[in-house]
Protein backbone atom coordinates (compact mmCIF):
# COMPACT_ATOMS: atom_id res chain seq x y z
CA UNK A 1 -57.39 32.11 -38.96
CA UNK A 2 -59.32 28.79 -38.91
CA UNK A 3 -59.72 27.03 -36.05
CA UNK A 4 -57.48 24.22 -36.67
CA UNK A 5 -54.38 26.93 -37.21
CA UNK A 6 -55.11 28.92 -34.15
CA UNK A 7 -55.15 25.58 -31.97
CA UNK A 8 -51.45 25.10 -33.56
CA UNK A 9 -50.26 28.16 -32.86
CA UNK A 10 -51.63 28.91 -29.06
CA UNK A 11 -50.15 24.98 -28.46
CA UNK A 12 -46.70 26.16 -30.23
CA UNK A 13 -46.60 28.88 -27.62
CA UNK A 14 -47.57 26.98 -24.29
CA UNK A 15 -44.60 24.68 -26.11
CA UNK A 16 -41.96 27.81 -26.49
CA UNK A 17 -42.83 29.23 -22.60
CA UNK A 18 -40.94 25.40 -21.21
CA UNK A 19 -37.72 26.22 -23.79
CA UNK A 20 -34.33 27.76 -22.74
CA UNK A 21 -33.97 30.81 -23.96
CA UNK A 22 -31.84 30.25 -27.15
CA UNK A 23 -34.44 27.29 -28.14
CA UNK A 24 -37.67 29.86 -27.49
CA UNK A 25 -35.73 32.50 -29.52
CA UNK A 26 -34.58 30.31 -32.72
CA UNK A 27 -38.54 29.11 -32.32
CA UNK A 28 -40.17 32.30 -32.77
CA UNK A 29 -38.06 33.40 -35.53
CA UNK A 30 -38.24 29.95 -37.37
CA UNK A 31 -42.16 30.20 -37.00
CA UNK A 32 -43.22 33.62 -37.39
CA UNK A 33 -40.08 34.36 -39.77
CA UNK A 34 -41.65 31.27 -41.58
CA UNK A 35 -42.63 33.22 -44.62
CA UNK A 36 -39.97 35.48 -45.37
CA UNK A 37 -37.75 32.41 -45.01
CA UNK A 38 -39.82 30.90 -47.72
CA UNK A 39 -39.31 33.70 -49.79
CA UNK A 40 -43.01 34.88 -49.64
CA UNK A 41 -42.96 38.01 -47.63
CA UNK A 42 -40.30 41.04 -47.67
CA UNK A 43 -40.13 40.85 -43.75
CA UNK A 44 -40.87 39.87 -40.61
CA UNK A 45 -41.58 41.77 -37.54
CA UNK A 46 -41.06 40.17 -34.52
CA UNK A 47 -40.78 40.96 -30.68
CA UNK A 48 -38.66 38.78 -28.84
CA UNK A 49 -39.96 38.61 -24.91
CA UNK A 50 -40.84 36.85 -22.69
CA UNK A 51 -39.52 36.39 -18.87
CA UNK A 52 -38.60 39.53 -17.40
CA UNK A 53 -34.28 38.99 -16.86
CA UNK A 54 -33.78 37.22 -19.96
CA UNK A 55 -31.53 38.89 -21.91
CA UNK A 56 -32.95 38.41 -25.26
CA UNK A 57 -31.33 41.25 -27.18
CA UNK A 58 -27.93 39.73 -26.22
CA UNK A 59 -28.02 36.43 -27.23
CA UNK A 60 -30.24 37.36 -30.56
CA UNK A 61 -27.08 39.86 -31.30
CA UNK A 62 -24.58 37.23 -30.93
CA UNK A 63 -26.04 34.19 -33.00
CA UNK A 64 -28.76 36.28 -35.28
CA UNK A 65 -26.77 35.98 -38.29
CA UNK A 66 -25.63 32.77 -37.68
CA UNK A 67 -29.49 31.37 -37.62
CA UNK A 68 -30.46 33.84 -40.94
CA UNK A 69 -27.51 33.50 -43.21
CA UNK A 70 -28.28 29.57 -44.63
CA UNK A 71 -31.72 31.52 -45.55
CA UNK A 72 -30.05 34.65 -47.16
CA UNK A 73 -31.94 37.09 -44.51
CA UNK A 74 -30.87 40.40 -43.06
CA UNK A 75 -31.98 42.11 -39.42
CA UNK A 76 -32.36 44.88 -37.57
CA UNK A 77 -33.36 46.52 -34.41
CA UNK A 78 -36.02 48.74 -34.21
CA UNK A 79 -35.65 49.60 -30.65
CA UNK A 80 -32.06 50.05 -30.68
CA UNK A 81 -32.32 52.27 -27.34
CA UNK A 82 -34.69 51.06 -25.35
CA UNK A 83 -32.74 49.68 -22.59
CA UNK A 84 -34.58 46.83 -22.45
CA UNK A 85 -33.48 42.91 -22.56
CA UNK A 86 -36.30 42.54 -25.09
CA UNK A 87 -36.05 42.82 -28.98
CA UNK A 88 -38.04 44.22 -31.60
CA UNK A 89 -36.37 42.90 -34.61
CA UNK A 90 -36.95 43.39 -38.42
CA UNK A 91 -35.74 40.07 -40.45
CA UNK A 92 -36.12 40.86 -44.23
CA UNK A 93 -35.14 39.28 -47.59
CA UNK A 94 -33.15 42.40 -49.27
CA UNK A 95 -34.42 42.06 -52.80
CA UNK A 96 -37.90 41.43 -51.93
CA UNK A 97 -38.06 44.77 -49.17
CA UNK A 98 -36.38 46.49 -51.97
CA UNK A 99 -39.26 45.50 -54.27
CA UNK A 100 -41.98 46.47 -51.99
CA UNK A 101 -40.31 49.77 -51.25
CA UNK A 102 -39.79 50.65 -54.68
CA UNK A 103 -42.89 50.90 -56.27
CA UNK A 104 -44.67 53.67 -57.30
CA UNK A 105 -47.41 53.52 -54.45
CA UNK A 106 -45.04 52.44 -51.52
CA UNK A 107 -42.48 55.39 -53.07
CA UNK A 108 -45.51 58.22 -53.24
CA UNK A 109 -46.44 57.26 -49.75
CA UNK A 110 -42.31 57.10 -48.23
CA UNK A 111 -41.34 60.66 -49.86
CA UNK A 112 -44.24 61.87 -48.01
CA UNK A 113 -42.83 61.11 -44.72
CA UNK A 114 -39.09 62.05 -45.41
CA UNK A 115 -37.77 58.76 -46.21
CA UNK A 116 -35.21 58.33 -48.88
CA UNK A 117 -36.36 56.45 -52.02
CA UNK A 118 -34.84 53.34 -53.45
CA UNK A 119 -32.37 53.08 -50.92
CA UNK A 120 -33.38 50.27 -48.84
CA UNK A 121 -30.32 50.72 -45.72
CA UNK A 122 -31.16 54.34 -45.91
CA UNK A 123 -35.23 53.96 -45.39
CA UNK A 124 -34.27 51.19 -42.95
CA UNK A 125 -32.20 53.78 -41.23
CA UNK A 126 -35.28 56.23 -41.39
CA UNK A 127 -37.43 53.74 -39.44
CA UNK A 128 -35.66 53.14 -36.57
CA UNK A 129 -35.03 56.61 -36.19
CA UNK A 130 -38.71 56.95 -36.25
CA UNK A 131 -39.37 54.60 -33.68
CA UNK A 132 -37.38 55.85 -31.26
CA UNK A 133 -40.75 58.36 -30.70
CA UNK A 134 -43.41 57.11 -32.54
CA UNK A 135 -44.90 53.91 -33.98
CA UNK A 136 -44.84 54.74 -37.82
CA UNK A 137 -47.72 53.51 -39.67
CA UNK A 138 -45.90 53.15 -43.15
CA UNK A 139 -43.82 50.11 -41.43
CA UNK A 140 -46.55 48.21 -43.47
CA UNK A 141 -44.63 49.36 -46.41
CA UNK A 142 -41.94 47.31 -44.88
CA UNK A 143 -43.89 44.45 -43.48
CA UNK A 144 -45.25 44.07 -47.40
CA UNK A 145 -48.80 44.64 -46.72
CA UNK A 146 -50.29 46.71 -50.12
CA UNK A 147 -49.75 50.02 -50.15
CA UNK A 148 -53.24 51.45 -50.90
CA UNK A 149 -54.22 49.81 -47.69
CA UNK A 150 -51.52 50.72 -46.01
CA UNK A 151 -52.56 54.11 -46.83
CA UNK A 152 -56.35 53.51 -45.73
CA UNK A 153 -54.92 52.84 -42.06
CA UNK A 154 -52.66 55.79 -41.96
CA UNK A 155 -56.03 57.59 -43.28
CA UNK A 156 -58.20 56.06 -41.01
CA UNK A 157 -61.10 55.08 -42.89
CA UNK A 158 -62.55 53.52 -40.04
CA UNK A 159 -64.54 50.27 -40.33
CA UNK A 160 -67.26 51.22 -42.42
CA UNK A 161 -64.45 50.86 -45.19
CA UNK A 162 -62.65 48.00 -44.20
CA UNK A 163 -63.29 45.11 -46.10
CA UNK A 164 -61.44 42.67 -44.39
CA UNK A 165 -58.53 42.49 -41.62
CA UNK A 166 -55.76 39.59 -40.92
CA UNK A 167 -51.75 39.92 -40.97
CA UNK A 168 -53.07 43.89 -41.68
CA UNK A 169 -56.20 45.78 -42.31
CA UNK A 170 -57.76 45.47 -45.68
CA UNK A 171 -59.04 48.53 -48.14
CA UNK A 172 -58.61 47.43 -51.24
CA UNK A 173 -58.75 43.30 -52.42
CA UNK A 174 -60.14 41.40 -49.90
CA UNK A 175 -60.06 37.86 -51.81
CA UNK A 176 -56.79 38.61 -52.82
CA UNK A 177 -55.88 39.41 -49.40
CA UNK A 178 -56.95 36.22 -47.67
CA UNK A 179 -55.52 34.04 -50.17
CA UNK A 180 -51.96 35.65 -48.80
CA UNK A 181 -52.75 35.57 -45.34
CA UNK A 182 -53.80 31.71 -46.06
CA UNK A 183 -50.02 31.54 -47.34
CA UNK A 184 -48.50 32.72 -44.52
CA UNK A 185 -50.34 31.17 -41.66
CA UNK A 186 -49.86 27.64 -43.35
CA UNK A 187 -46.11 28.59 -43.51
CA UNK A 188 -46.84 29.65 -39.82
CA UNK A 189 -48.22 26.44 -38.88
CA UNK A 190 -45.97 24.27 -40.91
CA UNK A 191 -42.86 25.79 -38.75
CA UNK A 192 -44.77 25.26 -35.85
CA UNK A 193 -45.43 21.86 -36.36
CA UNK A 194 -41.80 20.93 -36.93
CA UNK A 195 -39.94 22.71 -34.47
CA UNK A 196 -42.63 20.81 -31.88
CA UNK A 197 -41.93 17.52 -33.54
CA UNK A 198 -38.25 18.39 -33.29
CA UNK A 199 -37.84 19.44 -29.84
CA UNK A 200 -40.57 16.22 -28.45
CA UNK A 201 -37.58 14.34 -30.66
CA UNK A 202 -35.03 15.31 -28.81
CA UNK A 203 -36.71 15.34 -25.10
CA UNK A 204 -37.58 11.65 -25.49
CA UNK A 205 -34.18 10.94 -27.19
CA UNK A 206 -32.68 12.52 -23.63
CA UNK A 207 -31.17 16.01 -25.45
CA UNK A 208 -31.57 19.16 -24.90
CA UNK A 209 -35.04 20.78 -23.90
């Protein structure tokens, strides 16, 4: 991340601790969700927390497809019992996840951990059943990271092999690699800069903080 990004993003988030909670939630999902919205990653991981009392999972539940149907997303929990007012949430774009899922890599790697194959509910099913122990690895399957260096991590090449690391660890094409992470932190930092501009907007205009 350049230096210029980072600054936006570490000033986004002093910005989102001030919010309500409704305004800090529809902020993190409209910035980090900022490439699957554009239709340039399968999915977006993102925990929702932040004061402890809030309760997050509650109000995401009640408005979450509200805020992702205009984009044509989908969502679910990945900590489902956790008893917590936090939320671990998976947003993706259906025929994109299906596409990362379905290839011949991402299936070789899948069938070797008991998930169904093309069957995108049913291996969404499969991971949160999984992470109700464990933090599975092959979630970078999901998150559309490449699956030969998805596989590298789960292998644990260790750094000697790395050839790069960003949104994930890289194995395989490191130029290729940055040039997507590039992608997604602009779409990152464009969100960012909007929903700032937005909010300051409305403060000075006397609405709703």
């Amino acid at each position: 991340m350049t230096e210029k990004n980072a600054k936006i993003i570490n000033n986004f988030m002093n910005y989102m601790k001030t919010a309500d909670t409704e305004i800090f939630i529809r902020g993190m999902l409209y910035c980090f969700c900022a490439p699957t919205i554009k239709g340039i990653k399968a999915s977006s991981l993102i925990n929702f927390r932040r004061r402890k009392g809030e309760n997050i999972r509650e109000l995401w539940r009640s408005h979450a497809d509200e805020w992702l149907e205009p984009f044509g997303l989908e969502w679910i929990f990945l900590d489902e019992h956790s008893g917590s007012d936090n939320a671990l949430v998976l947003i993706y774009r259906r025929e994109l996840l299906a596409k990362a899922l379905g290839c011949d890599k991402a299936c070789c790697i899948l069938k070797s951990h008991g998930y169904p194959l093309h069957d995108v509910d049913a291996c969404l099913e499969c991971l949160k059943r999984k992470f109700s122990h464990s933090f599975p690895h092959e979630i970078g399957l999901f998150l559309d990271y490449p699956p030969d260096d998805v596989k590298g991590f789960m292998e644990d090449r260790g750094a000697k092999n790395l050839a790069c690391s960003g949104y994930w660890k890289v194995y395989g094409n490191p130029d290729e690699a940055r040039r997507i992470f590039s992608e997604y932190r602009k779409a990152e930092c464009e969100a960012a800069l909007l929903i700032m501009a937005e909010r300051s907007a409305k403060i000075n205009s006397g609405g709703q903080s």
